[in-house]
PDB file of N, CA and C in Angstrom:
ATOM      1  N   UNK A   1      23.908 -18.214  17.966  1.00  0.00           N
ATOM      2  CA  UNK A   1      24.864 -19.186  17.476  1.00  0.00           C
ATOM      3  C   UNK A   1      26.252 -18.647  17.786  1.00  0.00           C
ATOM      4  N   UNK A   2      26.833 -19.705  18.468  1.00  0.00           N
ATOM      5  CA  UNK A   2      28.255 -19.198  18.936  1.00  0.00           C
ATOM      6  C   UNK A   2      29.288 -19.247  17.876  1.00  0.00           C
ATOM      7  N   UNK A   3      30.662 -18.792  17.863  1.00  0.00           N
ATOM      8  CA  UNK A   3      31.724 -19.493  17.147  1.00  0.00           C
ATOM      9  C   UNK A   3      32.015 -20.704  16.821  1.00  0.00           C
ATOM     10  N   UNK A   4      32.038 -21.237  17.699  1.00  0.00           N
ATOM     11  CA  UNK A   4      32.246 -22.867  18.218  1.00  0.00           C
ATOM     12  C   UNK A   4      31.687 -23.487  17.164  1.00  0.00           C
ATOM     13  N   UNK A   5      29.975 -23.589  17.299  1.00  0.00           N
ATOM     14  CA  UNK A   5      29.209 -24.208  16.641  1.00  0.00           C
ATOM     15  C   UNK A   5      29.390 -24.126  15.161  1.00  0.00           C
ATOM     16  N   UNK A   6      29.428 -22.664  14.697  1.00  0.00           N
ATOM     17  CA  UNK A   6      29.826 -22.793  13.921  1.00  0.00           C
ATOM     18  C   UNK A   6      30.993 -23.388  12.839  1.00  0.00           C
ATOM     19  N   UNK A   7      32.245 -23.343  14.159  1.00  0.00           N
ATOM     20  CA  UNK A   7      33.149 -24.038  13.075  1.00  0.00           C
ATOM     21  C   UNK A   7      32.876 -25.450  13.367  1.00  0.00           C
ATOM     22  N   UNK A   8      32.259 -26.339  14.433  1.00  0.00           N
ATOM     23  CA  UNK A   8      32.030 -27.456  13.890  1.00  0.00           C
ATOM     24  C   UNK A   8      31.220 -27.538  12.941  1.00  0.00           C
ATOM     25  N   UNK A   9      30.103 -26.850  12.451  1.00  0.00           N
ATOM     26  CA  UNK A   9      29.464 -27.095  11.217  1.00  0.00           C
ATOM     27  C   UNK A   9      29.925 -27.271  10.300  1.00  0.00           C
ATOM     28  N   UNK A  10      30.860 -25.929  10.234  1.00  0.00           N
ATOM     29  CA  UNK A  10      31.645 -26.011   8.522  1.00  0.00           C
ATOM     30  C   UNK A  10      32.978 -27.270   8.602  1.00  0.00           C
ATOM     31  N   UNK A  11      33.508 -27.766  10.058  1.00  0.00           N
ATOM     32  CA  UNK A  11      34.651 -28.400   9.631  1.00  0.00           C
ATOM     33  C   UNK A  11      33.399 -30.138   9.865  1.00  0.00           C
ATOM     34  N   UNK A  12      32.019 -30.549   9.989  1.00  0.00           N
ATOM     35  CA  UNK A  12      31.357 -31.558   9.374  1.00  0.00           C
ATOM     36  C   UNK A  12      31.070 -31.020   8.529  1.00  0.00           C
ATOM     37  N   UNK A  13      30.428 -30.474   7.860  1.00  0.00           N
ATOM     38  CA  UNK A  13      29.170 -30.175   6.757  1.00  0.00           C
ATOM     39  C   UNK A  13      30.132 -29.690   5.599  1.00  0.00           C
ATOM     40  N   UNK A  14      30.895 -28.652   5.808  1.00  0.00           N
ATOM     41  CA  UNK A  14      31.620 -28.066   4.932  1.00  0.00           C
ATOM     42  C   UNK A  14      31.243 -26.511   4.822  1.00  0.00           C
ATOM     43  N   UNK A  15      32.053 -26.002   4.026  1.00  0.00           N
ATOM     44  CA  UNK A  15      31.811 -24.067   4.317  1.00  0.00           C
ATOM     45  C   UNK A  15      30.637 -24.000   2.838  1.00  0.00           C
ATOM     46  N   UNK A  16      30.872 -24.580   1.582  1.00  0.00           N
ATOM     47  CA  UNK A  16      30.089 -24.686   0.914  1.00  0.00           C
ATOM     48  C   UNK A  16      28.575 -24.613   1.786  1.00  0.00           C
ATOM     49  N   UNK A  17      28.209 -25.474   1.985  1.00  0.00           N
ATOM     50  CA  UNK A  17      26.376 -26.136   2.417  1.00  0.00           C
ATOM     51  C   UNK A  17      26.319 -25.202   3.848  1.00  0.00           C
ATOM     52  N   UNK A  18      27.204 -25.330   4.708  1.00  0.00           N
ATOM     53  CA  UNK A  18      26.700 -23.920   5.576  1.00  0.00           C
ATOM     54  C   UNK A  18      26.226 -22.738   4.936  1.00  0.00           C
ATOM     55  N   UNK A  19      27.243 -22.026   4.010  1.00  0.00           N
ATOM     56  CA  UNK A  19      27.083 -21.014   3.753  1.00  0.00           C
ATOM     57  C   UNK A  19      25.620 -20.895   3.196  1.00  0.00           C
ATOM     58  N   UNK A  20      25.085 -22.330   2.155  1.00  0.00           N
ATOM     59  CA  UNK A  20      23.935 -22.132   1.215  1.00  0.00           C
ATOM     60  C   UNK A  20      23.043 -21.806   2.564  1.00  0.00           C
ATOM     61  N   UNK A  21      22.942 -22.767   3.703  1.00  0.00           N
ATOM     62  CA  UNK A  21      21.658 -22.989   4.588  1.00  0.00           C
ATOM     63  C   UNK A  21      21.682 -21.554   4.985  1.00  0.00           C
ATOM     64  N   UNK A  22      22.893 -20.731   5.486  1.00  0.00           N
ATOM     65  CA  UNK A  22      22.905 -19.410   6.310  1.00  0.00           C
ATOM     66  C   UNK A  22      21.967 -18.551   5.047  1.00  0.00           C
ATOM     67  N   UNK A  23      21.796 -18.614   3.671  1.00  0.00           N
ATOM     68  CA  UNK A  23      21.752 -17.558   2.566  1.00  0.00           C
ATOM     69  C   UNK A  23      20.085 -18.340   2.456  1.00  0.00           C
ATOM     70  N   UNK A  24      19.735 -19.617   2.798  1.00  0.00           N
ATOM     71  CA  UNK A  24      18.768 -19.864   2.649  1.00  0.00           C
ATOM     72  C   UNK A  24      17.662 -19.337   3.724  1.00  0.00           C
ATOM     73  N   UNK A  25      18.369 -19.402   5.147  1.00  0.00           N
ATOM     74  CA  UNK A  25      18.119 -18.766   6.380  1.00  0.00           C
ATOM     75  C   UNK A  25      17.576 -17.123   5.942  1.00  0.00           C
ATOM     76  N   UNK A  26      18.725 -16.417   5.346  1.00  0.00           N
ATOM     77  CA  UNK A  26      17.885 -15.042   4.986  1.00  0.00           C
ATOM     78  C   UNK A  26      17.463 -14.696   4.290  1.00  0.00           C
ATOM     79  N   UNK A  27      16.971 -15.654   2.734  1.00  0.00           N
ATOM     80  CA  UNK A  27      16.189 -15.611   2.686  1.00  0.00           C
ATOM     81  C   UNK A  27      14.659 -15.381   2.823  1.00  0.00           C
ATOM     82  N   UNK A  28      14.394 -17.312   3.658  1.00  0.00           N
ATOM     83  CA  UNK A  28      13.366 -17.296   4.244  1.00  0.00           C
ATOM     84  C   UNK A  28      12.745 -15.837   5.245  1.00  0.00           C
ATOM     85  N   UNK A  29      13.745 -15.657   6.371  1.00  0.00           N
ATOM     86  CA  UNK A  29      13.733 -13.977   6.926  1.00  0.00           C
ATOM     87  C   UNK A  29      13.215 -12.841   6.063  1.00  0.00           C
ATOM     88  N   UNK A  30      13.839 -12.906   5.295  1.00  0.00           N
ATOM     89  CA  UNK A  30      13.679 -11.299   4.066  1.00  0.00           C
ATOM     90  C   UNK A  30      11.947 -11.795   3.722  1.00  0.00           C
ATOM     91  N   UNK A  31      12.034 -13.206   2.640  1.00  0.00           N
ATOM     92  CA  UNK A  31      10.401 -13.132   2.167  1.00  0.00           C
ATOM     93  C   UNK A  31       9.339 -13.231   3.675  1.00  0.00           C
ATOM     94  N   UNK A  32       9.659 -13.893   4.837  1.00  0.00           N
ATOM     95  CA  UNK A  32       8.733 -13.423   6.045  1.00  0.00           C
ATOM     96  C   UNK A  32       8.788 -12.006   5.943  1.00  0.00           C
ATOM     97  N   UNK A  33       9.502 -11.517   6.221  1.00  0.00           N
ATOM     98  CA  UNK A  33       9.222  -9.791   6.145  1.00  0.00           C
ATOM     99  C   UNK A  33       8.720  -9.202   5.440  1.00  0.00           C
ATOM    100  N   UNK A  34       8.843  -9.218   4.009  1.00  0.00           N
ATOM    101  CA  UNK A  34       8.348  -8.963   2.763  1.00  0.00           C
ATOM    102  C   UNK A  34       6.763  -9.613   2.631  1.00  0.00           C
ATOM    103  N   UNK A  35       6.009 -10.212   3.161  1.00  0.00           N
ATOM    104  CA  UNK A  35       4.673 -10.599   3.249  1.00  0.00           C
ATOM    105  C   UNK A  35       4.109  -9.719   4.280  1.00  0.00           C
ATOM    106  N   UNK A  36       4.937  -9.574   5.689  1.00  0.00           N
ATOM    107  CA  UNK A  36       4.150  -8.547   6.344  1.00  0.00           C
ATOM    108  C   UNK A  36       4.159  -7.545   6.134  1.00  0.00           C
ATOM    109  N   UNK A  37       4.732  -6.887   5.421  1.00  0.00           N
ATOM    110  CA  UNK A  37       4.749  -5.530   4.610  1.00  0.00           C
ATOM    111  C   UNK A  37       3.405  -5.451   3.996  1.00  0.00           C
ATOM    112  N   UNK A  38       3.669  -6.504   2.805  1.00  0.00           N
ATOM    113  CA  UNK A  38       2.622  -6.675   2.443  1.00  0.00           C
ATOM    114  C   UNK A  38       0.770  -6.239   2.881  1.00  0.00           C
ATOM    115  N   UNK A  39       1.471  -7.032   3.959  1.00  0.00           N
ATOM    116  CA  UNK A  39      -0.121  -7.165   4.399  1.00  0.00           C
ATOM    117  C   UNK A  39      -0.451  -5.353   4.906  1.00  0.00           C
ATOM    118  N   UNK A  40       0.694  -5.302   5.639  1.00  0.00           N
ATOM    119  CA  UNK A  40       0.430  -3.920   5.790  1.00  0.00           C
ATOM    120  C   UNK A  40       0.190  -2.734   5.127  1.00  0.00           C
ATOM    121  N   UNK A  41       0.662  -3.092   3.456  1.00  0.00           N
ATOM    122  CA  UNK A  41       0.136  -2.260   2.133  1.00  0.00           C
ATOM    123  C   UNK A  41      -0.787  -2.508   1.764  1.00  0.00           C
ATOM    124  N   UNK A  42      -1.768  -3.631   2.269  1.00  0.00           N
ATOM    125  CA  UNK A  42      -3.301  -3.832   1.692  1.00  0.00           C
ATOM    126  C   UNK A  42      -3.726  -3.366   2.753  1.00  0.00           C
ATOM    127  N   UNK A  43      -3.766  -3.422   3.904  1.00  0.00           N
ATOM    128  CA  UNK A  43      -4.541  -2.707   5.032  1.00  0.00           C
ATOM    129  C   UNK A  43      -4.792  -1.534   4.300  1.00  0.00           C
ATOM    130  N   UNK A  44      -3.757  -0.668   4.264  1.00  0.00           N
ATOM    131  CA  UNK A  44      -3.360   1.114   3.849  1.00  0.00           C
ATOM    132  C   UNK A  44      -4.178   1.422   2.571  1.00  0.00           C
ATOM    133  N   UNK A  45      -3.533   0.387   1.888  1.00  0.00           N
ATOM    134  CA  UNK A  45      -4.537   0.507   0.709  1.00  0.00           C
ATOM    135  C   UNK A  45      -6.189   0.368   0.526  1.00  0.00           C
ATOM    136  N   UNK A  46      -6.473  -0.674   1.513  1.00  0.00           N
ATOM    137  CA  UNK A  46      -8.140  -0.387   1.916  1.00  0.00           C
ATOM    138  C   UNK A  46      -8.656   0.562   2.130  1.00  0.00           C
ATOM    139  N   UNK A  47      -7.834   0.960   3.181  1.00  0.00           N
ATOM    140  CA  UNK A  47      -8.271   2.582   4.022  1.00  0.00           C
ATOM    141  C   UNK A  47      -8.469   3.711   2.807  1.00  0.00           C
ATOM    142  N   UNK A  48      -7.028   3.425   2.172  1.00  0.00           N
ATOM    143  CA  UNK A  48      -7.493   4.648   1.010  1.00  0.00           C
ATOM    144  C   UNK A  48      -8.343   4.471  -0.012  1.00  0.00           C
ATOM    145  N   UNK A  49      -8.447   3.453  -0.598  1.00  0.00           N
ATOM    146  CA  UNK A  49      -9.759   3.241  -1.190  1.00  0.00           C
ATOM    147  C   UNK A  49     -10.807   3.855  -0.569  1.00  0.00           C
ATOM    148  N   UNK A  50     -11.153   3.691   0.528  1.00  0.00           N
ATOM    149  CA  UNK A  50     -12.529   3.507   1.056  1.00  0.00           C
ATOM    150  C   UNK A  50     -12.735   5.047   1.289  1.00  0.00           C
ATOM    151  N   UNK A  51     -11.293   6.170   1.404  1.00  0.00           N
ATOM    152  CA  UNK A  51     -11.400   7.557   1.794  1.00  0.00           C
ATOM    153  C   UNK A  51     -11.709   8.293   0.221  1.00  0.00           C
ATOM    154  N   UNK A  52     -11.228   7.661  -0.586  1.00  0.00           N
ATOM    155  CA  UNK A  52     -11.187   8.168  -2.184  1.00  0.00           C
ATOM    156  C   UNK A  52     -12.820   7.730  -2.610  1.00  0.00           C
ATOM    157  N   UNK A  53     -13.503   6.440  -2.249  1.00  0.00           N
ATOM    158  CA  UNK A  53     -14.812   6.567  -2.620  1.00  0.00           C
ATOM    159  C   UNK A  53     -15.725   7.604  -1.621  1.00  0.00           C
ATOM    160  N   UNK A  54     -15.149   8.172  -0.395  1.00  0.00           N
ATOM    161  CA  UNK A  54     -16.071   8.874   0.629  1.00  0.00           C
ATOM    162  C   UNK A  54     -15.836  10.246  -0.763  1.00  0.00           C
ATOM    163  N   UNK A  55     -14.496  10.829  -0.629  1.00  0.00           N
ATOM    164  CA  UNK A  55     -14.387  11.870  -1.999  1.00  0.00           C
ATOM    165  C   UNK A  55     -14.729  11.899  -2.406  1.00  0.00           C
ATOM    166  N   UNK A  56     -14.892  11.005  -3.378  1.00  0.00           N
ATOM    167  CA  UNK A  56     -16.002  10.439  -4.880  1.00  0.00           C
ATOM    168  C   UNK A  56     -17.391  10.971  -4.146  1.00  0.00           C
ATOM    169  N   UNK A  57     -18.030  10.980  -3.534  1.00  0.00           N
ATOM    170  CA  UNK A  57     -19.167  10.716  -3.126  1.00  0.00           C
ATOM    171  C   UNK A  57     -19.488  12.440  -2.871  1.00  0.00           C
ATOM    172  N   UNK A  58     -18.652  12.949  -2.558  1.00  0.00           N
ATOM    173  CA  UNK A  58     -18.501  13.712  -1.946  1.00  0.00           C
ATOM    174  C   UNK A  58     -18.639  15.073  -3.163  1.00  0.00           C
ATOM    175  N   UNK A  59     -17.485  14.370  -4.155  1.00  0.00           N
ATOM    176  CA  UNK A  59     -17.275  15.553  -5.395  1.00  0.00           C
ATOM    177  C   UNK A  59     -18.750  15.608  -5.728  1.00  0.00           C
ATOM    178  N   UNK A  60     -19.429  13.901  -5.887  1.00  0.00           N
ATOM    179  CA  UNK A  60     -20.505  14.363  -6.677  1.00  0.00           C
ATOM    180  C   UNK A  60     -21.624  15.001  -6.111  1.00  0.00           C
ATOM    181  N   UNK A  61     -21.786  15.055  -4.969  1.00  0.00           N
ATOM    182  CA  UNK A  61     -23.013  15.916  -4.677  1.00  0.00           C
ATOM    183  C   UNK A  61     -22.744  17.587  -4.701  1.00  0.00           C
ATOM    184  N   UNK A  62     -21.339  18.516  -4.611  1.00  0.00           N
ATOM    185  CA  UNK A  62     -21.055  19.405  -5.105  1.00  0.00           C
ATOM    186  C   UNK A  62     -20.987  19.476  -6.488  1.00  0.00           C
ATOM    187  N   UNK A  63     -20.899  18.848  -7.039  1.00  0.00           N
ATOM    188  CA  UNK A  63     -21.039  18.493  -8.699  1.00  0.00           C
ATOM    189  C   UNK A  63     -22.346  18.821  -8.872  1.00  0.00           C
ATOM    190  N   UNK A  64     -23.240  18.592  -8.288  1.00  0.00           N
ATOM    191  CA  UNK A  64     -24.516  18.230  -8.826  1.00  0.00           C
ATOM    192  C   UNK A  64     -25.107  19.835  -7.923  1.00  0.00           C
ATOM    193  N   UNK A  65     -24.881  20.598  -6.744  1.00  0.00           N
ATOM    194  CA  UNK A  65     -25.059  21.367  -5.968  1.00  0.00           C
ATOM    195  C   UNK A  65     -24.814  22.591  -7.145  1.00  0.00           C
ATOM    196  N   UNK A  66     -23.588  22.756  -7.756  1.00  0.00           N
ATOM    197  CA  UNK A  66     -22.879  23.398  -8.791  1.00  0.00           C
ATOM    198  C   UNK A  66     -23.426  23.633 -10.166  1.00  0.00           C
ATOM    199  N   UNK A  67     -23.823  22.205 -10.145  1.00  0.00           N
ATOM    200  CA  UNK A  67     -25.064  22.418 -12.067  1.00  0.00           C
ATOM    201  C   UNK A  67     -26.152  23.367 -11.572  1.00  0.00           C
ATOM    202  N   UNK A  68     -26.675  23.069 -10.358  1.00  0.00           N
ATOM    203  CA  UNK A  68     -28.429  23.710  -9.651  1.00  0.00           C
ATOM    204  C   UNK A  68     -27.468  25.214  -9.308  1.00  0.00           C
ATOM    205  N   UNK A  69     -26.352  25.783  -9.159  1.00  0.00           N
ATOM    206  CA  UNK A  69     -26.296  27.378  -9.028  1.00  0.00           C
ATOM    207  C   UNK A  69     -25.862  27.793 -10.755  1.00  0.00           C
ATOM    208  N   UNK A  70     -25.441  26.781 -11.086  1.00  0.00           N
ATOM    209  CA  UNK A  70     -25.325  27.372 -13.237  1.00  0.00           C
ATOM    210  C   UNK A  70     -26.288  27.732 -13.457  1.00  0.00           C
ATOM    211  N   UNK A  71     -27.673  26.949 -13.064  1.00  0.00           N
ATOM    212  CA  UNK A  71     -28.804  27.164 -13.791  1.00  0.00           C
ATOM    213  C   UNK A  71     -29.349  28.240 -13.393  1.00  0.00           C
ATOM    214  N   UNK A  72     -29.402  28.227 -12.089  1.00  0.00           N
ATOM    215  CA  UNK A  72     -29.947  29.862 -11.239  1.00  0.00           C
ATOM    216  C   UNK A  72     -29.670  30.813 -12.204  1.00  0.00           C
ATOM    217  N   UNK A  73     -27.841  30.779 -11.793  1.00  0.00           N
ATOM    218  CA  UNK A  73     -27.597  31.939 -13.193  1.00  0.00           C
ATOM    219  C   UNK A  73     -27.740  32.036 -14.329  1.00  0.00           C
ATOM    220  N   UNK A  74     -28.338  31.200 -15.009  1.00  0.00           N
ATOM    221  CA  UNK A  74     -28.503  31.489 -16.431  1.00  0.00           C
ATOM    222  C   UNK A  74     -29.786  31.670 -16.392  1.00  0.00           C
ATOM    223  N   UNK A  75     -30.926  31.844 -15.330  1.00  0.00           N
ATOM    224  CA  UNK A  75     -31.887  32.303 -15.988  1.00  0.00           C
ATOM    225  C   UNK A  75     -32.220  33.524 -14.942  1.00  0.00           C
ATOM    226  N   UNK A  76     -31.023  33.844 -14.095  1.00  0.00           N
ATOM    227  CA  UNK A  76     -31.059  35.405 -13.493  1.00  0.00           C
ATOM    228  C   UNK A  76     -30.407  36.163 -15.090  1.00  0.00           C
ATOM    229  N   UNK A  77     -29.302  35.404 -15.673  1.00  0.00           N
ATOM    230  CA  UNK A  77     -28.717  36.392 -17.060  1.00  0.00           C
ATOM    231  C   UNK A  77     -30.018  36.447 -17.686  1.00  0.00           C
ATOM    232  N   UNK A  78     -30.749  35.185 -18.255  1.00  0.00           N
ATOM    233  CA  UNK A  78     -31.714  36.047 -19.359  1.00  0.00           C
ATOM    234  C   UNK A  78     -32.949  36.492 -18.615  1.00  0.00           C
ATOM    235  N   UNK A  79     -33.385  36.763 -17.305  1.00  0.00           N
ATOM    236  CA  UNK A  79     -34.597  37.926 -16.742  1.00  0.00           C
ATOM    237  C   UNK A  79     -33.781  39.389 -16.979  1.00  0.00           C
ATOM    238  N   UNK A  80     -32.343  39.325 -16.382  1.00  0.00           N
ATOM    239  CA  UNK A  80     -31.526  41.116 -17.052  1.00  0.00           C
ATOM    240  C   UNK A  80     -31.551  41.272 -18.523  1.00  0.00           C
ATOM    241  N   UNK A  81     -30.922  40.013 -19.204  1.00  0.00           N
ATOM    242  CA  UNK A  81     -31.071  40.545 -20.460  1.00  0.00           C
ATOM    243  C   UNK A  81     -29.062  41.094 -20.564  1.00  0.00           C
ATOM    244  N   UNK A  82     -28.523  39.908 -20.027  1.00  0.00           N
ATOM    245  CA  UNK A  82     -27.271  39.949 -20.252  1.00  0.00           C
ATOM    246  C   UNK A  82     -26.365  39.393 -21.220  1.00  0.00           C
TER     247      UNK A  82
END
């Protein structure tokens, strides 16, 4: 948009109602942008979900690997007599 155009806008339309359409203009711009963000924080956020349940999955079979060496040792302590 040139100069030109512009001041014929504001000297038909007026500087008022330009100005709203230009503020409505970036608006619209800002919330388009602000949705693809968006989308791009649920992507990210999938991914990490899906790496935090592999973890999860993960703690618990060392969890469970960990109870089976407690027990070892507690019944290597009572064959010594510790």
């Amino acid at each position: 948009m040139d100069v030109n155009m512009l001041e014929t806008l504001i000297n038909s339309l007026g500087f008022p109602i330009v100005m709203v359409g230009a503020c409505g203009f970036f608006i619209w711009k800002m919330y388009q942008a602000q949705l693809q963000d968006k989308e791009r924080l649920y992507a990210e956020l999938g991914k990490a979900t899906a790496a935090n349940e592999k973890f999860a999955g993960i703690i618990s079979t060392y969890t469970g690997k960990l109870e089976s060496i407690e027990n070892k040792v507690d019944k290597i302590q009572d064959k010594v007599g510790a």
